[in-house]
N, C-alpha and C. Protein backbone atom coordinates (compact mmCIF):
# COMPACT_ATOMS: atom_id res chain seq x y z
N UNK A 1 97.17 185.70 73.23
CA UNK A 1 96.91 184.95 72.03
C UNK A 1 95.45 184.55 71.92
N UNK A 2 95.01 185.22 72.74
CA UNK A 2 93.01 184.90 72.75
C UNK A 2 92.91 183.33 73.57
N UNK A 3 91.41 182.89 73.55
CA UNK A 3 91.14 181.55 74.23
C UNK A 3 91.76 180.28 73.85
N UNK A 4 91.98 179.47 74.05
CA UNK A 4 92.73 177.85 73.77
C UNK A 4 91.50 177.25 73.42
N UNK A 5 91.53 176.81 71.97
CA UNK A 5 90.13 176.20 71.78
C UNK A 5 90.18 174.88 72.04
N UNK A 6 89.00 174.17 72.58
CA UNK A 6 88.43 173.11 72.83
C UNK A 6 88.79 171.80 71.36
N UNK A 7 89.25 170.70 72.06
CA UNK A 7 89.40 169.82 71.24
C UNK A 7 87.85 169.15 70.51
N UNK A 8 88.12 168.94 69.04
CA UNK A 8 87.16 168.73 68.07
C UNK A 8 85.97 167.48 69.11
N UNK A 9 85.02 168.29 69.30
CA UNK A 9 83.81 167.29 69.81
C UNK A 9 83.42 166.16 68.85
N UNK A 10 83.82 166.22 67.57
CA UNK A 10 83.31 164.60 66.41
C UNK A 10 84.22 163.60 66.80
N UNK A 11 85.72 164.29 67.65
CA UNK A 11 86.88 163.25 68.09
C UNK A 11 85.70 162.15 68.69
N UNK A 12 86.56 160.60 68.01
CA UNK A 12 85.83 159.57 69.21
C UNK A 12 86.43 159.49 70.23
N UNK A 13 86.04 159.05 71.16
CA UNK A 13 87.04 158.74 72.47
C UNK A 13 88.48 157.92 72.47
N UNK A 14 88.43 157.05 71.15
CA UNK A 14 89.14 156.13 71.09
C UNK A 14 90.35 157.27 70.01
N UNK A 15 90.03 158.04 69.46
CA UNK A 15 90.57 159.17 69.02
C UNK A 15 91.20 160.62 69.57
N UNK A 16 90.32 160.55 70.66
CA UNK A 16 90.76 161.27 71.67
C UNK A 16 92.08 161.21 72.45
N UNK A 17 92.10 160.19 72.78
CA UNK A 17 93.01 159.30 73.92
C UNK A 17 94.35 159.08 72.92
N UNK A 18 94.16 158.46 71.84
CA UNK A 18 95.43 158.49 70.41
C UNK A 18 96.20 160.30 70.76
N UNK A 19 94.69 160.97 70.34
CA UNK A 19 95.59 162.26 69.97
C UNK A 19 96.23 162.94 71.61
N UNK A 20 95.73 162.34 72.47
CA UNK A 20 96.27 162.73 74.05
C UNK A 20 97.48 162.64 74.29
N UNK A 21 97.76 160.89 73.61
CA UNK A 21 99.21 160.76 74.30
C UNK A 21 99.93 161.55 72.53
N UNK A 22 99.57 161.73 72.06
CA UNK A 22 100.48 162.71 70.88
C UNK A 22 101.02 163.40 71.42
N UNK A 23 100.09 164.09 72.01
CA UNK A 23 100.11 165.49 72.19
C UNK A 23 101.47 165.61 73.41
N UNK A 24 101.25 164.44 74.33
CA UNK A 24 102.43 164.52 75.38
C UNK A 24 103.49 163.99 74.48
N UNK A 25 103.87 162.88 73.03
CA UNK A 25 105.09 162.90 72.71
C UNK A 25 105.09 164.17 72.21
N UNK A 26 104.56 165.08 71.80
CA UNK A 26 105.20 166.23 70.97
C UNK A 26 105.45 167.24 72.16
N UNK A 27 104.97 167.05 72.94
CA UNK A 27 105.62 168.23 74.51
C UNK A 27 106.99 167.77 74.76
N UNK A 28 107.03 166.86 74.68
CA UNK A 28 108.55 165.96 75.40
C UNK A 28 109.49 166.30 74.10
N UNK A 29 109.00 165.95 72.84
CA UNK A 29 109.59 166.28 71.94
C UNK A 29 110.44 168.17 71.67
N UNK A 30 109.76 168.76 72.17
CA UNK A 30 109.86 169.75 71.98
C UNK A 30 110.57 170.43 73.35
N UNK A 31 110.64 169.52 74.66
CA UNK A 31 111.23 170.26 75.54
C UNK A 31 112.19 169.77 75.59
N UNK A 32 112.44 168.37 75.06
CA UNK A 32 114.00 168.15 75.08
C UNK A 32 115.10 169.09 73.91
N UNK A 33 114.36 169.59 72.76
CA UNK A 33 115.45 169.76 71.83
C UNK A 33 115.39 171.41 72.57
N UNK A 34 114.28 172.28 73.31
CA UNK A 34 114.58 173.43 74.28
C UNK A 34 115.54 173.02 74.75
N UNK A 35 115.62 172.18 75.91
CA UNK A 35 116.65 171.85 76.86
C UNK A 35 118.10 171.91 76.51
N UNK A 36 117.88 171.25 75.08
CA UNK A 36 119.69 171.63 74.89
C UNK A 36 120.09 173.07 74.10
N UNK A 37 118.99 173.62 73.59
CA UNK A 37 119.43 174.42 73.10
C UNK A 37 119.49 176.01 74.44
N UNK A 38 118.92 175.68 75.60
CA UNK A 38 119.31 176.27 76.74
C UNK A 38 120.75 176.10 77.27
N UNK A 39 121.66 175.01 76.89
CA UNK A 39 122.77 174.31 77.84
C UNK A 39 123.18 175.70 78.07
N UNK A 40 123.46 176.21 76.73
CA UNK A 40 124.89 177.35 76.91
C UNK A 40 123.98 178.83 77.94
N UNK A 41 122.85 178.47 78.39
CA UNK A 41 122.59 180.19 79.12
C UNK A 41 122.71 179.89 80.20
N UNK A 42 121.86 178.70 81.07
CA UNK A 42 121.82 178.28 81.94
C UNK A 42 121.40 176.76 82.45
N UNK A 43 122.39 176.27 82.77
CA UNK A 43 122.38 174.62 83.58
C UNK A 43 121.04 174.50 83.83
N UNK A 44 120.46 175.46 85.08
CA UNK A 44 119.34 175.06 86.06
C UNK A 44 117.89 174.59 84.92
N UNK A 45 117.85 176.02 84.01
CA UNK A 45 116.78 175.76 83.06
C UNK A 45 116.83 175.00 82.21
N UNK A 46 117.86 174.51 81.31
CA UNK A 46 118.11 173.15 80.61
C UNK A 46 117.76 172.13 81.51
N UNK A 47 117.65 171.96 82.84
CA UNK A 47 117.48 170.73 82.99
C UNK A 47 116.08 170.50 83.78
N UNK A 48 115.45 171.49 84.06
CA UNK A 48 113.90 171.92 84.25
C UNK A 48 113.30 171.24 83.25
N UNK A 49 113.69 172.19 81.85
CA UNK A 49 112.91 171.36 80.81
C UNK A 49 113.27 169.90 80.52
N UNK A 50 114.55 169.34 80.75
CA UNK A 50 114.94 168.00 80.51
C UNK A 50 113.80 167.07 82.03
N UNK A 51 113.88 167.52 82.60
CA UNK A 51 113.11 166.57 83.71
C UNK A 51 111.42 166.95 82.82
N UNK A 52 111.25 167.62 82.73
CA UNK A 52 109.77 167.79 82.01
C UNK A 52 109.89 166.71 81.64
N UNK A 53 110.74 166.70 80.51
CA UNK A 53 110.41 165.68 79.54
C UNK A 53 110.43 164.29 79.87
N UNK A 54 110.87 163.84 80.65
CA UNK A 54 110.48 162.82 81.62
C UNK A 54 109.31 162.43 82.10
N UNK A 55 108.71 163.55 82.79
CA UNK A 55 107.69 163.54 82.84
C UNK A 55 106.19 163.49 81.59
N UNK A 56 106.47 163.82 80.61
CA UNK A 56 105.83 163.84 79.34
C UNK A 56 105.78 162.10 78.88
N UNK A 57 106.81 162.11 78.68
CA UNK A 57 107.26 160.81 78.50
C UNK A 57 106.09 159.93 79.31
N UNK A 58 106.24 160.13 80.86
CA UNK A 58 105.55 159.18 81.37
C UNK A 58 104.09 159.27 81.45
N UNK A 59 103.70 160.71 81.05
CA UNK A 59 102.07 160.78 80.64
C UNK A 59 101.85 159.79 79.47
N UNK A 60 102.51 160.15 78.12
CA UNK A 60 102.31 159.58 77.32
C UNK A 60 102.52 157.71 77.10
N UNK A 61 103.16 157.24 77.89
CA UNK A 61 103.27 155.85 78.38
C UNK A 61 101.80 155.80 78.93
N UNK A 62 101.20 156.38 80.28
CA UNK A 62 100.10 156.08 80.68
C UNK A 62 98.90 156.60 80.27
N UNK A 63 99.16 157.34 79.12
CA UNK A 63 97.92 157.10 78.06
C UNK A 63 97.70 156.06 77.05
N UNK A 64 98.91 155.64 76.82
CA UNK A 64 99.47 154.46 75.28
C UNK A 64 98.92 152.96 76.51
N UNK A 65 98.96 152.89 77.94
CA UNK A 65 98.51 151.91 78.78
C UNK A 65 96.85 151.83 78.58
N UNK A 66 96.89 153.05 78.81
CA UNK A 66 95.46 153.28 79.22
C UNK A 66 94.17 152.69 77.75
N UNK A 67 95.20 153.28 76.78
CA UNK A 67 94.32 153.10 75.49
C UNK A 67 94.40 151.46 74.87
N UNK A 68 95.65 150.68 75.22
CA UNK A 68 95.70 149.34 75.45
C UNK A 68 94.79 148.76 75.93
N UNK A 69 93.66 149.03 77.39
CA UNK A 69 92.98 148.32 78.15
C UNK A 69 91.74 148.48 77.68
N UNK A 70 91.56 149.75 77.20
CA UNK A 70 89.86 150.15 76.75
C UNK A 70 90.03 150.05 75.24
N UNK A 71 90.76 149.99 74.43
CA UNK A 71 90.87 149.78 72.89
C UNK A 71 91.09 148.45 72.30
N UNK A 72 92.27 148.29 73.09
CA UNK A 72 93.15 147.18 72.48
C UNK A 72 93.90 147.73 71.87
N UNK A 73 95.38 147.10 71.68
CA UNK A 73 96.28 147.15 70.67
C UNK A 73 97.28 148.69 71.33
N UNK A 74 98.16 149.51 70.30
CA UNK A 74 98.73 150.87 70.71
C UNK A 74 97.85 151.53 69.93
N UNK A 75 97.98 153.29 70.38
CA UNK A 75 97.51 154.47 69.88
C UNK A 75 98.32 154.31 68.80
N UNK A 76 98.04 155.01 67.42
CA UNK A 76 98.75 155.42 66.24
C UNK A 76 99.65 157.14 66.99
N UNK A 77 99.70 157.81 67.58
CA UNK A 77 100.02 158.43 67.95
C UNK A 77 99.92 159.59 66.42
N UNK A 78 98.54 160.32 66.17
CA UNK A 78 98.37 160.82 65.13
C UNK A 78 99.02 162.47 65.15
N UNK A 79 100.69 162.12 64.59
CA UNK A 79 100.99 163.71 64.96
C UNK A 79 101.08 164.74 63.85
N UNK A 80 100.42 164.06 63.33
CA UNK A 80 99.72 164.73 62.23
C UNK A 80 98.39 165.45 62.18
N UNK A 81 97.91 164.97 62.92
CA UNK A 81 96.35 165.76 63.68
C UNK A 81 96.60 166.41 65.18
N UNK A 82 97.96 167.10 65.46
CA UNK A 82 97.98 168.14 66.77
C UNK A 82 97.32 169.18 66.28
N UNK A 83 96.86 169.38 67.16
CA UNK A 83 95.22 170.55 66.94
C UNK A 83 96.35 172.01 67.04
N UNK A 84 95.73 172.59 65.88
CA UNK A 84 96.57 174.02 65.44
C UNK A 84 96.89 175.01 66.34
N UNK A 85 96.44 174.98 67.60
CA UNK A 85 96.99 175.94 68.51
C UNK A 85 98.42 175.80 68.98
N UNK A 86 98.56 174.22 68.96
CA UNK A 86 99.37 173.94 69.90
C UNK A 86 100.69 173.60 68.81
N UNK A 87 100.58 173.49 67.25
CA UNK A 87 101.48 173.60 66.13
C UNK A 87 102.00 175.23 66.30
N UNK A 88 100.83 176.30 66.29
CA UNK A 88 101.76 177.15 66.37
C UNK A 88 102.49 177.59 67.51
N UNK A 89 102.11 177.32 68.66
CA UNK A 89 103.30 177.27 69.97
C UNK A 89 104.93 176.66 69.38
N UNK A 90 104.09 175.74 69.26
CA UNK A 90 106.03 175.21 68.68
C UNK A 90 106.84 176.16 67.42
N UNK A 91 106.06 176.56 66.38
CA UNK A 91 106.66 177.05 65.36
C UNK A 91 106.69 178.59 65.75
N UNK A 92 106.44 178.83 66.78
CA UNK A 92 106.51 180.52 67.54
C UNK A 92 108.18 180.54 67.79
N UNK A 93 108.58 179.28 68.18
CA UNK A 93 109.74 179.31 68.70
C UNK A 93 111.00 179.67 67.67
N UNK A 94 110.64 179.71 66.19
CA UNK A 94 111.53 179.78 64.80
C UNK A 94 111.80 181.21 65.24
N UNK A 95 110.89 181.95 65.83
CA UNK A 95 111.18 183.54 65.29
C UNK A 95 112.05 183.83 66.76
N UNK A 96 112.46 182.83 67.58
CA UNK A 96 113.94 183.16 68.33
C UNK A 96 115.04 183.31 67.35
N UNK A 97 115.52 184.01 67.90
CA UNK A 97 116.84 184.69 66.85
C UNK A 97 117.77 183.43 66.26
N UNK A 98 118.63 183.64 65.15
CA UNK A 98 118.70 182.53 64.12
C UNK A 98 119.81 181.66 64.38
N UNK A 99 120.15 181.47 65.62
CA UNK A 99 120.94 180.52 66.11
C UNK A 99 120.11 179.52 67.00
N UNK A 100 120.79 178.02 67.39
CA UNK A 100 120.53 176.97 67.73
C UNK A 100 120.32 177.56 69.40
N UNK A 101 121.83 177.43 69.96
CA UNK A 101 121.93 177.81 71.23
C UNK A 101 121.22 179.33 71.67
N UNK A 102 120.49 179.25 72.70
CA UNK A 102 119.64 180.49 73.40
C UNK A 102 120.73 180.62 74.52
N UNK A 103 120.92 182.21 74.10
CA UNK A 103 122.46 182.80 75.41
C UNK A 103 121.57 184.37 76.07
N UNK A 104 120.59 184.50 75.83
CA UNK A 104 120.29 186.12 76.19
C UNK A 104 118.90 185.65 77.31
N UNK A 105 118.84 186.65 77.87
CA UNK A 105 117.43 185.92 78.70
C UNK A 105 115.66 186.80 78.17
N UNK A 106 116.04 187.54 76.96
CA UNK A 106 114.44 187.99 76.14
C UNK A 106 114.73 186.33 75.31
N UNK A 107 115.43 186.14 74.90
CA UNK A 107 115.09 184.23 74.72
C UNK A 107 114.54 183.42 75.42
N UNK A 108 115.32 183.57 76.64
CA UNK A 108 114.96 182.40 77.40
C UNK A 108 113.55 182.75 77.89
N UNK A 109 112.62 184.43 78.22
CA UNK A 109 111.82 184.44 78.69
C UNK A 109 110.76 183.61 77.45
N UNK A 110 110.76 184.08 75.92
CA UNK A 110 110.02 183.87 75.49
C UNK A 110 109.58 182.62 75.47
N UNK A 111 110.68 181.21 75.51
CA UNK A 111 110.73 179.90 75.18
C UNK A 111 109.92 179.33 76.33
N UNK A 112 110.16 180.02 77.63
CA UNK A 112 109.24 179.76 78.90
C UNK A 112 108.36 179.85 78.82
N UNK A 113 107.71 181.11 77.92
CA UNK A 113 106.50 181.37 77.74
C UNK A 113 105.71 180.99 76.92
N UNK A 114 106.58 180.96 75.60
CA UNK A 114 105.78 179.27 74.98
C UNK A 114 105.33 178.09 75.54
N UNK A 115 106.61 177.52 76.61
CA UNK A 115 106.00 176.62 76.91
C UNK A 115 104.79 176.67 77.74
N UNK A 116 105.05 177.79 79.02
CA UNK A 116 103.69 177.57 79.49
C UNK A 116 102.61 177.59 78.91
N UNK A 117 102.44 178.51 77.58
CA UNK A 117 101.26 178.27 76.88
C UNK A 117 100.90 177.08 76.06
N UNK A 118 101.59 176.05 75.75
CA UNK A 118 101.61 175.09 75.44
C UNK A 118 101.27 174.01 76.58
N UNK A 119 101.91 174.77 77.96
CA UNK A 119 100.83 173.48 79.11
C UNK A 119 99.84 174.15 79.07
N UNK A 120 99.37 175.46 79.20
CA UNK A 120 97.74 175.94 80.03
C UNK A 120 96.73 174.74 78.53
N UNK A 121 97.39 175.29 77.39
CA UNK A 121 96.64 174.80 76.28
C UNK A 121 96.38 172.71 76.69
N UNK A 122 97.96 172.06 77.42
CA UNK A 122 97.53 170.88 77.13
C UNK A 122 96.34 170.95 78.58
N UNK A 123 96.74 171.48 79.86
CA UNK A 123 95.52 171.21 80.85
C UNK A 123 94.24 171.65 80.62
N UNK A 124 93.81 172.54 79.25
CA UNK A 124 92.87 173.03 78.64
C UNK A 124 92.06 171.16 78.30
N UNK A 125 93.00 170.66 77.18
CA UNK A 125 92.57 170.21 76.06
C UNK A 125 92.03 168.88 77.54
N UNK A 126 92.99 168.56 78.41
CA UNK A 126 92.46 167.23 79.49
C UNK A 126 91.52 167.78 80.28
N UNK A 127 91.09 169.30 80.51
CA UNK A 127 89.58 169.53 81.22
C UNK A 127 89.22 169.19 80.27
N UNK A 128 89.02 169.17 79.39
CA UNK A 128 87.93 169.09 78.03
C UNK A 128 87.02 167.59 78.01
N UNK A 129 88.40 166.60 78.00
CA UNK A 129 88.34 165.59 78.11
C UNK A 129 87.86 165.05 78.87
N UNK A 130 87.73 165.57 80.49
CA UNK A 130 87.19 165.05 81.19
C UNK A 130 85.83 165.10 81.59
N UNK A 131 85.76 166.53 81.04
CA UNK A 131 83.73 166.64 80.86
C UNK A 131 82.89 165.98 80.07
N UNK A 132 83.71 165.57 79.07
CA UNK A 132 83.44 164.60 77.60
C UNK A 132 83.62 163.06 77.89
N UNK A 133 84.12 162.68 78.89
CA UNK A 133 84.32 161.50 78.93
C UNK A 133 83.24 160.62 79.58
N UNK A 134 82.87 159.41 79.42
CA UNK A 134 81.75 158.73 80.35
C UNK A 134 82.96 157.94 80.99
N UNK A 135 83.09 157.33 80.72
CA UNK A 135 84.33 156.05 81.23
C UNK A 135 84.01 156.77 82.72
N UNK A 136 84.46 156.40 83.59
CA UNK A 136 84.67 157.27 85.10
C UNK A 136 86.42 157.10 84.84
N UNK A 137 86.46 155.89 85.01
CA UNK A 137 88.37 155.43 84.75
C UNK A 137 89.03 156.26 84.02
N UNK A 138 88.27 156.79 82.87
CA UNK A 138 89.37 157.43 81.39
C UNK A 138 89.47 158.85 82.32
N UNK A 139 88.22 159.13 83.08
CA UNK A 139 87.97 160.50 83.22
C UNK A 139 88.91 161.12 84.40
N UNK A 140 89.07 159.83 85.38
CA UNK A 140 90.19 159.90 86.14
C UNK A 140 91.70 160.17 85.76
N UNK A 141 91.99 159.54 84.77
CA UNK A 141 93.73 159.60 83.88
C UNK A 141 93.54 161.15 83.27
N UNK A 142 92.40 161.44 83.11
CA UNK A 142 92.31 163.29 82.27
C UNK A 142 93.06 163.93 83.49
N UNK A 143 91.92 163.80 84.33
CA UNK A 143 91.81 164.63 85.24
C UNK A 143 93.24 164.86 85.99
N UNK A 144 93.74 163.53 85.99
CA UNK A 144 95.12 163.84 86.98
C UNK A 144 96.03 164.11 86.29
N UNK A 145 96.22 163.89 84.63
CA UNK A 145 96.74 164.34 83.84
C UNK A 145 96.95 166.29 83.69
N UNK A 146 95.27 166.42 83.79
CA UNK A 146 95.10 168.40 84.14
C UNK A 146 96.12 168.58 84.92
N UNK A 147 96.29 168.19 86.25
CA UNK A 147 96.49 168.62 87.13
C UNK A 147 97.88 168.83 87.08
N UNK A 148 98.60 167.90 86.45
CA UNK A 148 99.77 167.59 86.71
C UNK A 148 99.94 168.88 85.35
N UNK A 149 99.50 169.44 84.44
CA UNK A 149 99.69 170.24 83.55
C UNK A 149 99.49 171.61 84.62
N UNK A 150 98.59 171.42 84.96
CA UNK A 150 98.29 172.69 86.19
C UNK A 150 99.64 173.28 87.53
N UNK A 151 100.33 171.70 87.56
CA UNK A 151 101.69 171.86 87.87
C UNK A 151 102.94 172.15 87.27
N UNK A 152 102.82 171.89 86.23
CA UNK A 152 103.97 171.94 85.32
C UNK A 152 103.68 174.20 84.96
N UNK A 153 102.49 174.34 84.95
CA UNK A 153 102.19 175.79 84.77
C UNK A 153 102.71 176.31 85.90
N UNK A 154 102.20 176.26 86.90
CA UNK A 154 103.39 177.00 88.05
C UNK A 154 104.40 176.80 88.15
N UNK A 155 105.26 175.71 87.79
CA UNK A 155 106.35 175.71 87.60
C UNK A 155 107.05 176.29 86.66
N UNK A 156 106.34 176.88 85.44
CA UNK A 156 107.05 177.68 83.75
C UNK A 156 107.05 178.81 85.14
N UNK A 157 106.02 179.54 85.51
CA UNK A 157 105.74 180.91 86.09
C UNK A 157 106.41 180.78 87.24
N UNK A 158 107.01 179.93 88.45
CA UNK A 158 108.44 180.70 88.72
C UNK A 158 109.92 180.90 88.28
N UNK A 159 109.60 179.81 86.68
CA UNK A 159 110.89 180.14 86.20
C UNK A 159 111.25 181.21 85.74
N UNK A 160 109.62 181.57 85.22
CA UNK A 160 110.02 183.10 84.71
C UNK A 160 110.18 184.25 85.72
N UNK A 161 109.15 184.27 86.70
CA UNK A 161 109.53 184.96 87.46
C UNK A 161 111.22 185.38 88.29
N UNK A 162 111.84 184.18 88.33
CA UNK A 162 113.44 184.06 88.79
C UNK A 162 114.24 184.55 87.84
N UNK A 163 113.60 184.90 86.39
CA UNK A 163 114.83 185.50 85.24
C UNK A 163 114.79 186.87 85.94
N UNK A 164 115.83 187.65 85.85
CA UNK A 164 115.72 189.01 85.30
C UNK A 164 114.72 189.72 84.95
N UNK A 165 114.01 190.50 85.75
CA UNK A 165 112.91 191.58 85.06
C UNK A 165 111.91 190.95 85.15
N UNK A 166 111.98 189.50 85.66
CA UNK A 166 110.61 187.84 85.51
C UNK A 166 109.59 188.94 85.67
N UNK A 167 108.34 188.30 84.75
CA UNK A 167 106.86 188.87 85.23
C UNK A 167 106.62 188.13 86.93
N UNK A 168 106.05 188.59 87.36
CA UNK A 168 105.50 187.44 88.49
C UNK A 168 103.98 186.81 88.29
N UNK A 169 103.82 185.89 89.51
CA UNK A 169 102.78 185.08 88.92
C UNK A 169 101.30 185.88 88.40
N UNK A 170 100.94 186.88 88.75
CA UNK A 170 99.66 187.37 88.60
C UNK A 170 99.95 187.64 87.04
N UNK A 171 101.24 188.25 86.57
CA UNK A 171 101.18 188.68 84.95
C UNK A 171 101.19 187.63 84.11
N UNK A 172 101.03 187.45 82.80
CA UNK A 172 100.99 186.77 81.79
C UNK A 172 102.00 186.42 81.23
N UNK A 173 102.39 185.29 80.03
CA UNK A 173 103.40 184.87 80.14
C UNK A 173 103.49 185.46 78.86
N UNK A 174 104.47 185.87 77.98
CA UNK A 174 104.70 186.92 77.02
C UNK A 174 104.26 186.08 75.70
N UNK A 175 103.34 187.21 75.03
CA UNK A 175 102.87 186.62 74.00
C UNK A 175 103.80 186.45 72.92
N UNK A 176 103.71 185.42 71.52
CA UNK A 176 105.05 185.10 70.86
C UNK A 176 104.81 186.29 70.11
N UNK A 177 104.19 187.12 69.97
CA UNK A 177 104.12 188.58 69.28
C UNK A 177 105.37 189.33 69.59
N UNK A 178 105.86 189.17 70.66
CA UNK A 178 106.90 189.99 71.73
C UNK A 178 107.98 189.50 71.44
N UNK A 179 108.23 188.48 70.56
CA UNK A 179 109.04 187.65 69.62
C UNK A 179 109.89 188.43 68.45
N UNK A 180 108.98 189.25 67.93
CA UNK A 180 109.51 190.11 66.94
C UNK A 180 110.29 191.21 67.16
């Protein structure tokens, strides 16, 4: 799908950090309603993505903290300004075939592979952040934030790898082109 572009440099910091923890409710958002629509293929992967979202959840709590101490007040959580790469990851997922429940595993690979591209893109957007940041403190919550996206990426890539036919880790995760 080409490079993951860099979040808007005019963002203020105090704008930044709003659209950060967005960005983790709309991951959580989006791996829970995966998760159930996995129930019927497989237990293990419905609940991969359901613990994600847990985890999302709790990024986005300790950004909505974080932006409390250096702002004041809560983030507006502007999910209306998710930066367009990461809108069409989610809306890649329509052109899964026209039922709710995912039962075949060219489904289940693709939805994996959305998501991982939807983490490389969020540990993209928190390096970004962290080269951009002065705070040392803010730059710390990026950074371990990356990382933990940097984890959540090896974790999409042995799920895929464990399907059927899985790419393994050196290959790429299937573009939503492969969708059609």
């Amino acid at each position: 799908m080409g490079p993951h572009p860099r979040p808007n440099h005019a963002l203020s910091p105090q704008r930044a950090l709003a659209l950060a923890a967005a960005i983790e409710v709309h991951n959580a958002s989006r791996f829970l309603e995966w998760s159930h629509r996995l129930l019927a293929f497989d237990l293990d992967v419905a609940a991969f993505f359901h613990g994600l979202v847990e985890e999302e959840h709790a990024h986005a709590k300790e950004l909505a903290e974080l932006y409390a101490k250096v702002f004041g007040g809560t983030p507006d959580f502007p999910m209306d300004e998710l930066p367009q790469r990461l809108q069409e990851y989610s809306r890649a997922v329509s052109a899964i075939a026209g039922h709710f429940l995912i039962v075949e595993p060219r489904s289940v690979r693709a939805l994996l592979g959305i998501a991982l591209q939807i983490e490389r893109f969020t540990r993209d957007f928190y390096t970004d952040l962290v080269r951009r940041t002065e705070d040392p403190a803010q730059a710390a919550v990026f950074l371990r934030l990356a990382e933990y996206e940097a984890e959540h990426e090896r974790a999409f890539e042995l799920q895929l790898a464990a399907l059927p036919d899985g790419p393994t880790k050196s290959k790429t995760a299937p573009d939503t082109d492969d969708l059609n």
